[in-house]
C-alpha atoms as a PDB file:
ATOM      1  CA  UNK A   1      -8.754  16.888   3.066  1.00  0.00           C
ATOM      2  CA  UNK A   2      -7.540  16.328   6.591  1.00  0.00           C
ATOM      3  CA  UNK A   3     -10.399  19.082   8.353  1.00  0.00           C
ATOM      4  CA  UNK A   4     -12.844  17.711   5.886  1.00  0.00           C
ATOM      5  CA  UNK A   5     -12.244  13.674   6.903  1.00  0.00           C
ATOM      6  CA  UNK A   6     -12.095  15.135  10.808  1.00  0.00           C
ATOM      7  CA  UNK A   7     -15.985  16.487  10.032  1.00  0.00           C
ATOM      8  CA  UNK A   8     -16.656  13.294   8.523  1.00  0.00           C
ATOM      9  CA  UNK A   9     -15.962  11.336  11.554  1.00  0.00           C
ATOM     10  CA  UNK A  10     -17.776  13.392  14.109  1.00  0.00           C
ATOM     11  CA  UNK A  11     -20.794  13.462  12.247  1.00  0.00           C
ATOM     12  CA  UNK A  12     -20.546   9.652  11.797  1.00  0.00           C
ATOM     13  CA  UNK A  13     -20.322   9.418  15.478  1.00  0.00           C
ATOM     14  CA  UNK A  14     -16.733   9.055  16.181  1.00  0.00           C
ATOM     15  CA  UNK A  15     -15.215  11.597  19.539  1.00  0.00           C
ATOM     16  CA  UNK A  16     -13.769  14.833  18.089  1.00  0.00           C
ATOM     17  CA  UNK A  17     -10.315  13.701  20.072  1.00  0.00           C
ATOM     18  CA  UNK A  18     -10.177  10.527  17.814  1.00  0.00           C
ATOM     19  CA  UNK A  19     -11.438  12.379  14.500  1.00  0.00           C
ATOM     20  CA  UNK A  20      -7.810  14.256  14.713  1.00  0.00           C
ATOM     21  CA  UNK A  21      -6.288  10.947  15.721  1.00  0.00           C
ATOM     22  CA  UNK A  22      -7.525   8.991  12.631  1.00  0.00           C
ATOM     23  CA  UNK A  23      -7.334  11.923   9.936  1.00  0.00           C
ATOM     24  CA  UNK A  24      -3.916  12.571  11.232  1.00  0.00           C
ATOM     25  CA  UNK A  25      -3.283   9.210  10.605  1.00  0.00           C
ATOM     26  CA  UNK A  26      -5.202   8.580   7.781  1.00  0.00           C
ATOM     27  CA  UNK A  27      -3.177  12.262   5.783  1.00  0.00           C
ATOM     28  CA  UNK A  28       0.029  10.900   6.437  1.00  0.00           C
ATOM     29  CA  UNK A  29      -0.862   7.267   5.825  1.00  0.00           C
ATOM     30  CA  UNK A  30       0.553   6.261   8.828  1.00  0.00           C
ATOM     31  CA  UNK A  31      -2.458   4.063  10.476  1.00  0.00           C
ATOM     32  CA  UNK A  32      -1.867   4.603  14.098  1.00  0.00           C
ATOM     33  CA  UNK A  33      -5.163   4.291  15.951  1.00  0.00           C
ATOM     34  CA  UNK A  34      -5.887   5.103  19.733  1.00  0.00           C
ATOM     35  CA  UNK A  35      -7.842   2.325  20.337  1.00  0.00           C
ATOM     36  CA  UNK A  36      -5.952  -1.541  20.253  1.00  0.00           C
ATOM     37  CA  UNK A  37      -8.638  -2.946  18.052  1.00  0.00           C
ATOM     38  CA  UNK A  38      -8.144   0.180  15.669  1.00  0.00           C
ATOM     39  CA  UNK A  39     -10.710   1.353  13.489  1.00  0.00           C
ATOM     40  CA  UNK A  40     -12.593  -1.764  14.243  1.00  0.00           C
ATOM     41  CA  UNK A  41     -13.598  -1.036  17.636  1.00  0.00           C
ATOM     42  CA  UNK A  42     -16.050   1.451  16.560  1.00  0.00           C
ATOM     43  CA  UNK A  43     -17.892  -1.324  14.867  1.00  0.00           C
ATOM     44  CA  UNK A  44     -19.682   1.051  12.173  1.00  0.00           C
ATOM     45  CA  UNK A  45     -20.119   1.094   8.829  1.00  0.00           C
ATOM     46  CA  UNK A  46     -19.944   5.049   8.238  1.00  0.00           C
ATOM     47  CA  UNK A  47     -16.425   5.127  10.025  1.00  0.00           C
ATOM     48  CA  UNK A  48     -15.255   2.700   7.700  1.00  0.00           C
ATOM     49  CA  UNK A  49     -16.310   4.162   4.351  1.00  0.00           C
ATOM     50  CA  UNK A  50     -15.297   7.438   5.417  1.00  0.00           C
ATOM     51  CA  UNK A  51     -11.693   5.930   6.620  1.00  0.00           C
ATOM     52  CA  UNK A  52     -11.329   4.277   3.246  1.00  0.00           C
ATOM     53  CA  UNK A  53     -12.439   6.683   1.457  1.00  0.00           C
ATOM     54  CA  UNK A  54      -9.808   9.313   2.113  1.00  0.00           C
ATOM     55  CA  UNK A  55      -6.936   7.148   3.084  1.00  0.00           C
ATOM     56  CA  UNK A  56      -7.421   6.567  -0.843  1.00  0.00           C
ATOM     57  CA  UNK A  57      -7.718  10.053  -1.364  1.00  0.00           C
ATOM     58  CA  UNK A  58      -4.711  10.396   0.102  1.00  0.00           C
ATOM     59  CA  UNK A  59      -2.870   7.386  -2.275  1.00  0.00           C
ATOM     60  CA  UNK A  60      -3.192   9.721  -5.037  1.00  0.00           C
ATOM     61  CA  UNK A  61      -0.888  11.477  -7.106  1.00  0.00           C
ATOM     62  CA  UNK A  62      -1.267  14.957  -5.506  1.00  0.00           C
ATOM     63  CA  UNK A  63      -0.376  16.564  -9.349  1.00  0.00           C
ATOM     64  CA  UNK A  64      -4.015  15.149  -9.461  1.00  0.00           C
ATOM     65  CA  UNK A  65      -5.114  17.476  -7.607  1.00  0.00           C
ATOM     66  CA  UNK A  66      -3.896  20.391  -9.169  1.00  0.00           C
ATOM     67  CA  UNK A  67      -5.187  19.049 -12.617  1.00  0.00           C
ATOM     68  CA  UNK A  68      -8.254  19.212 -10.949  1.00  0.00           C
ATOM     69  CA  UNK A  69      -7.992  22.322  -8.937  1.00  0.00           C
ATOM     70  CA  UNK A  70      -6.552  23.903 -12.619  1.00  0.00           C
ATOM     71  CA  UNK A  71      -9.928  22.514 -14.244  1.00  0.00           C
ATOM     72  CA  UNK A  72      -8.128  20.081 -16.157  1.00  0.00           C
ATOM     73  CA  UNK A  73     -10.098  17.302 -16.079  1.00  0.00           C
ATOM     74  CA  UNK A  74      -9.221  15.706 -18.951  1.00  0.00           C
ATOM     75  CA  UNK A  75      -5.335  15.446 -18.352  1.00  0.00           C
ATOM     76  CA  UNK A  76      -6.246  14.503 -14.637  1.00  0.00           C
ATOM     77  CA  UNK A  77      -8.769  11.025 -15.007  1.00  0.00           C
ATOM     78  CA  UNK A  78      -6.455  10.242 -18.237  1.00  0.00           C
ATOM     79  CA  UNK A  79      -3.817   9.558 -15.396  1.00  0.00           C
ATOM     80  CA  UNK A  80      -2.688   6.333 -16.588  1.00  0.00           C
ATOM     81  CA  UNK A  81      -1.534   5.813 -13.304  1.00  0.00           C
ATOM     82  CA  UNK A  82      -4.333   6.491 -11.529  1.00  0.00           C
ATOM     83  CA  UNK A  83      -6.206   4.321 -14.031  1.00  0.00           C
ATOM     84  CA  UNK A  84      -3.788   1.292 -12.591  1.00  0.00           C
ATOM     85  CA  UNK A  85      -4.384   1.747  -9.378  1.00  0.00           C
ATOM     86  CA  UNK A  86      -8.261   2.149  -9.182  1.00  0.00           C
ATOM     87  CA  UNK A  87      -7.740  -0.696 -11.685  1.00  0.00           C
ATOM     88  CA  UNK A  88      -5.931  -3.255  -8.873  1.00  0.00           C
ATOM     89  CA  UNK A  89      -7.764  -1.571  -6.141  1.00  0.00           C
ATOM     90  CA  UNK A  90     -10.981  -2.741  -7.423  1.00  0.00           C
ATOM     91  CA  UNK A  91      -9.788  -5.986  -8.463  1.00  0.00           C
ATOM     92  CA  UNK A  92      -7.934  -7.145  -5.635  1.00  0.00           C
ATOM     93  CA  UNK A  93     -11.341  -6.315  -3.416  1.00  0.00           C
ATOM     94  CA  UNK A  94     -13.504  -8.243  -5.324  1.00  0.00           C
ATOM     95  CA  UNK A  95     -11.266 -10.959  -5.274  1.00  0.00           C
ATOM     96  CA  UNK A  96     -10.988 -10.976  -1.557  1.00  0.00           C
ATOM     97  CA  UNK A  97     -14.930 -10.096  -0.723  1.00  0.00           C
ATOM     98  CA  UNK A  98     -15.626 -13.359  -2.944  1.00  0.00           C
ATOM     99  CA  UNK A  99     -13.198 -15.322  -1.127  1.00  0.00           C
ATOM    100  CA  UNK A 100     -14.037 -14.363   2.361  1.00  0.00           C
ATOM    101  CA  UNK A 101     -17.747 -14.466   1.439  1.00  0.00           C
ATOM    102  CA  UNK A 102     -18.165 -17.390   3.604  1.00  0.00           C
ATOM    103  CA  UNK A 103     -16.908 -16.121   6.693  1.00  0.00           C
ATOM    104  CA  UNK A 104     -19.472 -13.609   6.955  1.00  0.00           C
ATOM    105  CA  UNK A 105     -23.632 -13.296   7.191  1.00  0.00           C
ATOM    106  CA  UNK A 106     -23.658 -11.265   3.431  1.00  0.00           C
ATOM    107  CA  UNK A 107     -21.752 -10.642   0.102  1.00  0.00           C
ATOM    108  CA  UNK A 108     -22.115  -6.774   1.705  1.00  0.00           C
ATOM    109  CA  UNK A 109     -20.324  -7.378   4.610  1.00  0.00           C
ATOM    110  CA  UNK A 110     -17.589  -9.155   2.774  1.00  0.00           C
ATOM    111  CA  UNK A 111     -17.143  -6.432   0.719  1.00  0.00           C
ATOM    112  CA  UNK A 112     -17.232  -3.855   3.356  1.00  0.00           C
ATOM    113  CA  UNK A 113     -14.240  -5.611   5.213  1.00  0.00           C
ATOM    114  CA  UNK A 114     -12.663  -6.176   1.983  1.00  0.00           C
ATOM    115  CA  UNK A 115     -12.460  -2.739   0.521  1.00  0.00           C
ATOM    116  CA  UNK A 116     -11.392  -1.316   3.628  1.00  0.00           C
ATOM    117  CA  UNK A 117      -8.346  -3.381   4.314  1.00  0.00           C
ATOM    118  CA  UNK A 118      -7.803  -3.538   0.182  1.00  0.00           C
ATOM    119  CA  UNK A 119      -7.381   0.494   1.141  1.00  0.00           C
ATOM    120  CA  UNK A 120      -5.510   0.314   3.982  1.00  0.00           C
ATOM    121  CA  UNK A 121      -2.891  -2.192   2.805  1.00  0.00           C
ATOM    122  CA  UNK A 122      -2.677  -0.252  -0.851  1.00  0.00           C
ATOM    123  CA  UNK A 123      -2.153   2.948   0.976  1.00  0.00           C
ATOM    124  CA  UNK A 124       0.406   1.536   3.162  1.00  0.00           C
ATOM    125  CA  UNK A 125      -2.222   3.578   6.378  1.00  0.00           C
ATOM    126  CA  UNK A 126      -2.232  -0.165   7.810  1.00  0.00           C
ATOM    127  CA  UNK A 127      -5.348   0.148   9.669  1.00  0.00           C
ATOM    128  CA  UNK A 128      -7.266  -2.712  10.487  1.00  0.00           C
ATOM    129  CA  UNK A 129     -11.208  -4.032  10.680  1.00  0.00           C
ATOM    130  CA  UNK A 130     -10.668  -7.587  11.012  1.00  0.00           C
ATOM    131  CA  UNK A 131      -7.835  -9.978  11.668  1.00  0.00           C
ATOM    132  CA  UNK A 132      -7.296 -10.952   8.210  1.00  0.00           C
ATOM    133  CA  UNK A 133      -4.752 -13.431   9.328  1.00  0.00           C
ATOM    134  CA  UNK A 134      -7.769 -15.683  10.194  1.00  0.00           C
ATOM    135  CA  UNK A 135      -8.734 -15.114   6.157  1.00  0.00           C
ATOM    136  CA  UNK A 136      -7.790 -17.875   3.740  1.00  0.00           C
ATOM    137  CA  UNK A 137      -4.392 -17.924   2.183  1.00  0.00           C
ATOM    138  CA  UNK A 138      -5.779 -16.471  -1.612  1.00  0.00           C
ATOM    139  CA  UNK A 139      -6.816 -13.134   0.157  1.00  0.00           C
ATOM    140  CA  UNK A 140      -3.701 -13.245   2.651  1.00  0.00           C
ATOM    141  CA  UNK A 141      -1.581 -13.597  -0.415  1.00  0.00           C
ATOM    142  CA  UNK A 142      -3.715 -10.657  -2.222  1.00  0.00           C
ATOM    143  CA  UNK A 143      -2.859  -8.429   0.210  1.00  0.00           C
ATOM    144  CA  UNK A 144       0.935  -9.598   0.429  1.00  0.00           C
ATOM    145  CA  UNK A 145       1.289  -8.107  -3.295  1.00  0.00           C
ATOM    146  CA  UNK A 146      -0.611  -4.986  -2.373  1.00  0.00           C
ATOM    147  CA  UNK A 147       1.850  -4.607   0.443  1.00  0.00           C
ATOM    148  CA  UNK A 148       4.683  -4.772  -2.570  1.00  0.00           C
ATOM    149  CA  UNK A 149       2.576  -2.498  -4.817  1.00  0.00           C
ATOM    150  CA  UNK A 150       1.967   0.593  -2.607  1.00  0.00           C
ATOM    151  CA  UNK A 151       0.232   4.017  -3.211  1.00  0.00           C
ATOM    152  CA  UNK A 152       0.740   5.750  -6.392  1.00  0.00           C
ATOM    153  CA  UNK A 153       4.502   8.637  -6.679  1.00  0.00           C
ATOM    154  CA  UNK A 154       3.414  11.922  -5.218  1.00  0.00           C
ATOM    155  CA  UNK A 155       1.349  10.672  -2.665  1.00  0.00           C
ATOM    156  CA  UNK A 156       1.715  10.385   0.851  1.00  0.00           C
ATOM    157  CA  UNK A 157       2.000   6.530   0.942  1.00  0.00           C
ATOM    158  CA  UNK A 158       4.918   4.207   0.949  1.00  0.00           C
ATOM    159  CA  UNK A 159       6.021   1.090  -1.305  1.00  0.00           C
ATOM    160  CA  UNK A 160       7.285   0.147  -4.470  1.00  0.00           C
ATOM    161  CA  UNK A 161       4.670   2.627  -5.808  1.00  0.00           C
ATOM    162  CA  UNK A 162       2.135   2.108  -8.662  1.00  0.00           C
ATOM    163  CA  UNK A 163       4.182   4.804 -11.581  1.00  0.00           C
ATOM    164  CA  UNK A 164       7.426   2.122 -10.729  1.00  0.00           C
ATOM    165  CA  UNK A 165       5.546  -1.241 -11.509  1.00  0.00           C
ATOM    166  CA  UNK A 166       3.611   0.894 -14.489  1.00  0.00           C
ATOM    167  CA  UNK A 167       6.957   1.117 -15.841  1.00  0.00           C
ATOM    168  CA  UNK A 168       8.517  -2.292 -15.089  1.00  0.00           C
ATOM    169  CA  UNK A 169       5.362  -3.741 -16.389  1.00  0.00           C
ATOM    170  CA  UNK A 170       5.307  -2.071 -19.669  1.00  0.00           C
ATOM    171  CA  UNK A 171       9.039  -2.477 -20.019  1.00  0.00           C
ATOM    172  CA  UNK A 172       8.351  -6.036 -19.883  1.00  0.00           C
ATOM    173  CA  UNK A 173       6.097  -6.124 -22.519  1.00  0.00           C
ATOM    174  CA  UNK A 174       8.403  -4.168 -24.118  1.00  0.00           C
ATOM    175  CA  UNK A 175      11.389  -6.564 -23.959  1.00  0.00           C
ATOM    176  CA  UNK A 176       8.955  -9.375 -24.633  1.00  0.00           C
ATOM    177  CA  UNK A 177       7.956  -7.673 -28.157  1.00  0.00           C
ATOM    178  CA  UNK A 178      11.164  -7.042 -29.248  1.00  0.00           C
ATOM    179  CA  UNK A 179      12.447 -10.641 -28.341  1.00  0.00           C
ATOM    180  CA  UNK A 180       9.681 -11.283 -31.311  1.00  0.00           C
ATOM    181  CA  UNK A 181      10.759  -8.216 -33.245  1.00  0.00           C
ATOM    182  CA  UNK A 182      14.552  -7.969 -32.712  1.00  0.00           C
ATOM    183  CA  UNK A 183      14.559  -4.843 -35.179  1.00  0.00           C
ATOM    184  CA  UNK A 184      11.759  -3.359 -33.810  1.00  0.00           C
ATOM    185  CA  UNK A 185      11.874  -0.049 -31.977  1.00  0.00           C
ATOM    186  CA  UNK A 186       9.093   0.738 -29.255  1.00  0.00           C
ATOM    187  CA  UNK A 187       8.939   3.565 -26.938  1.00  0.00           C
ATOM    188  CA  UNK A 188       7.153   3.507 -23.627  1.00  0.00           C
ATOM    189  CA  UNK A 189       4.593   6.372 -22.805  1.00  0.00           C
ATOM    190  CA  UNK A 190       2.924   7.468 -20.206  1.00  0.00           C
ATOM    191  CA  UNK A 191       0.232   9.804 -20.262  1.00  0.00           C
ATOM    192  CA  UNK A 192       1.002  10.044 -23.958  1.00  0.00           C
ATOM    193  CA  UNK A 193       4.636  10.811 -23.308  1.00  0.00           C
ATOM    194  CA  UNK A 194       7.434   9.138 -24.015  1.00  0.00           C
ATOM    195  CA  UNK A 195       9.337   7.982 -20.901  1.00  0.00           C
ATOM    196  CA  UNK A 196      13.567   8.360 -21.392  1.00  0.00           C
ATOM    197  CA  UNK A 197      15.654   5.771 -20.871  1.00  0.00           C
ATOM    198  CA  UNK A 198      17.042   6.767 -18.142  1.00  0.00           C
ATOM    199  CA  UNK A 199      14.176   6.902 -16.286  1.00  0.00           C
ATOM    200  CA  UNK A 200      13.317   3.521 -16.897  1.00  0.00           C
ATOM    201  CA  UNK A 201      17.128   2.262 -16.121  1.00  0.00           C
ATOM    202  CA  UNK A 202      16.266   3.994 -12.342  1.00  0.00           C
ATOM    203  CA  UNK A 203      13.128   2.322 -12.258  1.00  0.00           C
ATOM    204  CA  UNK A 204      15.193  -0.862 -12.837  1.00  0.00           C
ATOM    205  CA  UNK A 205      18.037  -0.161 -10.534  1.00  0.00           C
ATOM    206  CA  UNK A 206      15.369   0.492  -7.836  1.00  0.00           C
ATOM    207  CA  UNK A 207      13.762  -2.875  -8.363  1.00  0.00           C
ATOM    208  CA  UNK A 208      17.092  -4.101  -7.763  1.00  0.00           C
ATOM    209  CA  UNK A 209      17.846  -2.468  -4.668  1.00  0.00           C
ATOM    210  CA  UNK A 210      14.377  -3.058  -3.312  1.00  0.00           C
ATOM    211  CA  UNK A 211      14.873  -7.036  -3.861  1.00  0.00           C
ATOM    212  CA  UNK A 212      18.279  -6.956  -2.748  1.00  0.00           C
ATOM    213  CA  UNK A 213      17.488  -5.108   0.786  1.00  0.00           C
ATOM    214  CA  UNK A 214      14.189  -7.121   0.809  1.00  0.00           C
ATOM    215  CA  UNK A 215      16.011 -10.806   1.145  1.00  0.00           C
ATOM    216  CA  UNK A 216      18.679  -9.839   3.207  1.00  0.00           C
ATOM    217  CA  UNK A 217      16.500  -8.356   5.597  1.00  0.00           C
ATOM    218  CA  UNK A 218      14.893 -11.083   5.543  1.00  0.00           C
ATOM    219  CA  UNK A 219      17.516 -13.359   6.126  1.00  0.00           C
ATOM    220  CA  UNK A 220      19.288 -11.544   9.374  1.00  0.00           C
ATOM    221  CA  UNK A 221      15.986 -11.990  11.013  1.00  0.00           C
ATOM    222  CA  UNK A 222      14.867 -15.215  10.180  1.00  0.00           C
ATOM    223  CA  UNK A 223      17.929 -15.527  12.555  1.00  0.00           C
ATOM    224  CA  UNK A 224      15.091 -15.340  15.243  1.00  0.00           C
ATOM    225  CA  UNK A 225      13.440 -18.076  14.626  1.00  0.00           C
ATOM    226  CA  UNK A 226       9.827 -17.350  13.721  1.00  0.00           C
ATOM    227  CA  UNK A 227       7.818 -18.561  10.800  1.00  0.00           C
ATOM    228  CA  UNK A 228       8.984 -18.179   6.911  1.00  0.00           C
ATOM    229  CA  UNK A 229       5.427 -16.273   6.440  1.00  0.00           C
ATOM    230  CA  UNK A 230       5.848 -13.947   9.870  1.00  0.00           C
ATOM    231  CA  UNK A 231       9.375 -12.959   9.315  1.00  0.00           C
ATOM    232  CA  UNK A 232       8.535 -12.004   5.292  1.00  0.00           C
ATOM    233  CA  UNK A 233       5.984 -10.368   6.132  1.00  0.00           C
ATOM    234  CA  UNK A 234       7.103  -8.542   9.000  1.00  0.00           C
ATOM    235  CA  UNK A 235      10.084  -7.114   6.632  1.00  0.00           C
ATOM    236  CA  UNK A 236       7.524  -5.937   3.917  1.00  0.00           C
ATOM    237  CA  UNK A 237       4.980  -4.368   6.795  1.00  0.00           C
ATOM    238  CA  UNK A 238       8.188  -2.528   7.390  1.00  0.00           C
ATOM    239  CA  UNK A 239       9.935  -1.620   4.082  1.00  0.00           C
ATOM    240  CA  UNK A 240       6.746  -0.434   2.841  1.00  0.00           C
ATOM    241  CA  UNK A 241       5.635   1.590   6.282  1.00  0.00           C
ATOM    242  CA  UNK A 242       2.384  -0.310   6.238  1.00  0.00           C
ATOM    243  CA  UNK A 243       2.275  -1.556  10.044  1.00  0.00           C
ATOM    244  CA  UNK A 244       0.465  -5.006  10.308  1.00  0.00           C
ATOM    245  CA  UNK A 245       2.034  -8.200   8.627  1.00  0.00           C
ATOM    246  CA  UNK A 246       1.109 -11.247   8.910  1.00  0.00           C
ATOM    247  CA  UNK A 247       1.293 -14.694  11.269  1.00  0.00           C
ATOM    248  CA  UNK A 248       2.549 -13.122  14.360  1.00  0.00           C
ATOM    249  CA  UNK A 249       2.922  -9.761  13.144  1.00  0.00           C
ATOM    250  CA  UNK A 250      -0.830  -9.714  12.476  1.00  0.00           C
ATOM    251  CA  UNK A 251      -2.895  -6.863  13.090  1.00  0.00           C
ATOM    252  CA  UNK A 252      -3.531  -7.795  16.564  1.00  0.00           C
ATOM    253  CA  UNK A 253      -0.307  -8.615  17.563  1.00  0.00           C
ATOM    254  CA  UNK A 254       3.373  -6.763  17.253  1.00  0.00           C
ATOM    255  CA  UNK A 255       6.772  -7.084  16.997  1.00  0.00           C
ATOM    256  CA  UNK A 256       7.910  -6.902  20.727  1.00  0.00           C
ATOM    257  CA  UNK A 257       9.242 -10.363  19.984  1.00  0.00           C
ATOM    258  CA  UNK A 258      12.287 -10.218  17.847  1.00  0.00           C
ATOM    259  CA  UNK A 259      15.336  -9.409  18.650  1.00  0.00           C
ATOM    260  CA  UNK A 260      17.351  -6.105  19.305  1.00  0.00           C
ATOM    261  CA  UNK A 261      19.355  -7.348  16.117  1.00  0.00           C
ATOM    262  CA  UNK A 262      16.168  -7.646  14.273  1.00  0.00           C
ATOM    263  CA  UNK A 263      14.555  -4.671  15.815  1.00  0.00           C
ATOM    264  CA  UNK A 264      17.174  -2.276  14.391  1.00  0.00           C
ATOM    265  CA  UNK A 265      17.236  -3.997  10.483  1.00  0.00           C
ATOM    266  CA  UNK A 266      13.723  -3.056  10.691  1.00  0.00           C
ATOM    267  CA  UNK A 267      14.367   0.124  11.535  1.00  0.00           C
ATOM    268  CA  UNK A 268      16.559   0.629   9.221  1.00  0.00           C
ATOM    269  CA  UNK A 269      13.906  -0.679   6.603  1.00  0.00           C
ATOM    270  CA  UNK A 270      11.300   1.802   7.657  1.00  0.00           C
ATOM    271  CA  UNK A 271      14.094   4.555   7.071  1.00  0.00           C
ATOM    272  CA  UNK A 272      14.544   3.712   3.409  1.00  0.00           C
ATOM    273  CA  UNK A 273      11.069   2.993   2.875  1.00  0.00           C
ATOM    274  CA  UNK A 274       9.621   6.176   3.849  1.00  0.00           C
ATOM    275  CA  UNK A 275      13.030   8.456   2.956  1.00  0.00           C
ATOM    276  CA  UNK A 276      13.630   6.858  -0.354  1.00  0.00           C
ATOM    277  CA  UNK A 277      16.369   3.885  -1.031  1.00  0.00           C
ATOM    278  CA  UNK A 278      18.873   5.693  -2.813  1.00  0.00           C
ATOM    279  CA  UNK A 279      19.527   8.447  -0.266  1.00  0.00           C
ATOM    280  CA  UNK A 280      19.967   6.031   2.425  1.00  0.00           C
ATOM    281  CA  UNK A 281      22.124   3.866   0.430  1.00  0.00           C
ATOM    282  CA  UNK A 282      24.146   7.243  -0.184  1.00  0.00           C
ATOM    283  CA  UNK A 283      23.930   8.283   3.293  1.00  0.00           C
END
C-alpha cells in the first residue's frame, strides 16, 4: 500500500522525495508533511484524492485484508465495523460539504475539501487542505466527534476506535431494551457473533478511563490560560494522535505556546493514545 500510494503521487505530479514523505506519513497515520501548508500547498486535486484515499485504506481493519487476500469476500464487506465507519465517514462529509458550500465557488469543491479532512481527522493522519478553523461551528463540531471516534481496531490509526463505540452503542440499546423488558435477555453480536461480557465490561472500563484522563488533562492545562475550545481541543488532537486542533491549535498554528507543565501532560496523552491506556496506566 505504502510503494503503491508513493507511485500514485509521482504520477500525480508530486517530487519523488515528498511521495516517501506523505506515504510514510499517510501508512502510519501520522500526517507530518514537509511543506508548512501540508498537503495543501500542492494545490491539486489528484494529490488529494490519492492522499484520502489511502490514509482510509489505511483506517481499516487490516483482518480485512486478509479476508480479502483469503478470497473471502463475503466475511470481509459483512464487516459490521467497516460498515460503521464508511457509514459516518460518508455522513459526516456530506454534512460538512453542505455546510461549507458557501465558502467556496462549487458543491465539488466543497466536497473535495470536505472528504479529505473528513479522512484525515477519522484516520487520526491530521493532514490538512484548508484551515477549517475559519469553517462554521456545525462542521468544526463534526470533526470534534470524528476526532473522538477514530480509525477502526487493527488499523494503524489512533482514537477511541470505531469496534469500541460499535459496542458502547449497541450496549446502549441494549440497556435501553431491557429497561422496557426487565426479563428480557439480549445478546450483542458482531459479525454474527456473540460478543462476551467481558469484552464489553473492557469496552466500558476504557470509556471510563478515556473520559477520566480526557477532563483532567484538560483541566491542568486550562491552567494556561487559553480558550475553553483551544485547550479541549488541543487535548483530543493529542489523546487521539491526530495533530491539528482547533482555535489556536489550528492547522496552521502549534502548540509552542503552552507551558512546559502542559507540554509534558500532552505528552503523556500522546503516549497512551498511541500505546494503549491500560498499559500506561499499568506502567
Amino acid at each position: 500500500l505504502t510503494l503503491t500510494e508513493v507511485l500514485c503521487l509521482k504520477l500525480a505530479g508530486m517530487p519523488l522525495y515528498d511521495s516517501f514523505i506523505h506515504a510514510f506519513s499517510s501508512a502510519g497515520t501520522g500526517g507530518f508533511s514537509n511543506r508548512n501548508a501540508s498537503v495543501g500547498a500542492y494545490g491539486s486535486v489528484a494529490i488529494d484524492l490519492i492522499i484520502t484515499v489511502f490514509i482510509l485504506l489505511f483506517s481499516l481493519n487490516f483482518a480485512v485484508y486478509f479476508l480479502l487476500l483469503t478470497r473471502k469476500w463475503r466475511e470481509a464487506l459483512s464487516s459490521d465495523e467497516l460498515r460503521f465507519f464508511l457509514l459516518v465517514v460518508t455522513g459526516a462529509t456530506i454534512l460538512i460539504a453542505i455546510d461549507i458550500a458557501p465558502l467556496y465557488t462549487s458543491i465539488w469543491e466543497s466536497l473535495r475539501y470536505s472528504v479529505f479532512q473528513v479522512a484525515s481527522i477519522i484516520s487520526t493522519t491530521g493532514f490538512a487542505t484548508a484551515d477549517f478553523v475559519l469553517w462554521p461551528h456545525f462542521s468544526q463540531t463534526i470533526l470534534v466527534l470524528l476526532m473522538f471516534c477514530g480509525a477502526c481496531a487493527g488499523s494503524t490509526g489512533g482514537g477511541l476506535k470505531c469496534a469500541r463505540a460499535l459496542l458502547l452503542f449497541k450496549g446502549l440499546k441494549r440497556n435501553i431494551h431491557q429497561v422496557l423488558h426487565h426479563r428480557r435477555v439480549q445478546a450483542i453480536r458482531i459479525n454474527d457473533q456473540v460478543v462476551e461480557e467481558k469484552v464489553l465490561d473492557n469496552a466500558n472500563a476504557y470509556l471510563s478511563a478515556y473520559v477520566i484522563i480526557l477532563f483532567l488533562s484538560f483541566l491542568v492545562i486550562s491552567l494556561d490560560g487559553y480558550s475553553i475550545g483551544t485547550n479541549f481541543s488541543a487535548v483530543l488532537a493529542c489523546f487521539n494522535n491526530i495533530g491539528p486542533g482547533l482555535e489556536a491549535v489550528g492547522p496552521t498554528c502549534n502548540f509552542g505556546g503552552y507551558s512546559a507543565l502542559s507540554k509534558l501532560v500532552l505528552i503523556l496523552d500522546m503516549l497512551a493514545g498511541r500505546l494503549e491506556i491500560f498499559p500506561m496506566l499499568v506502567l
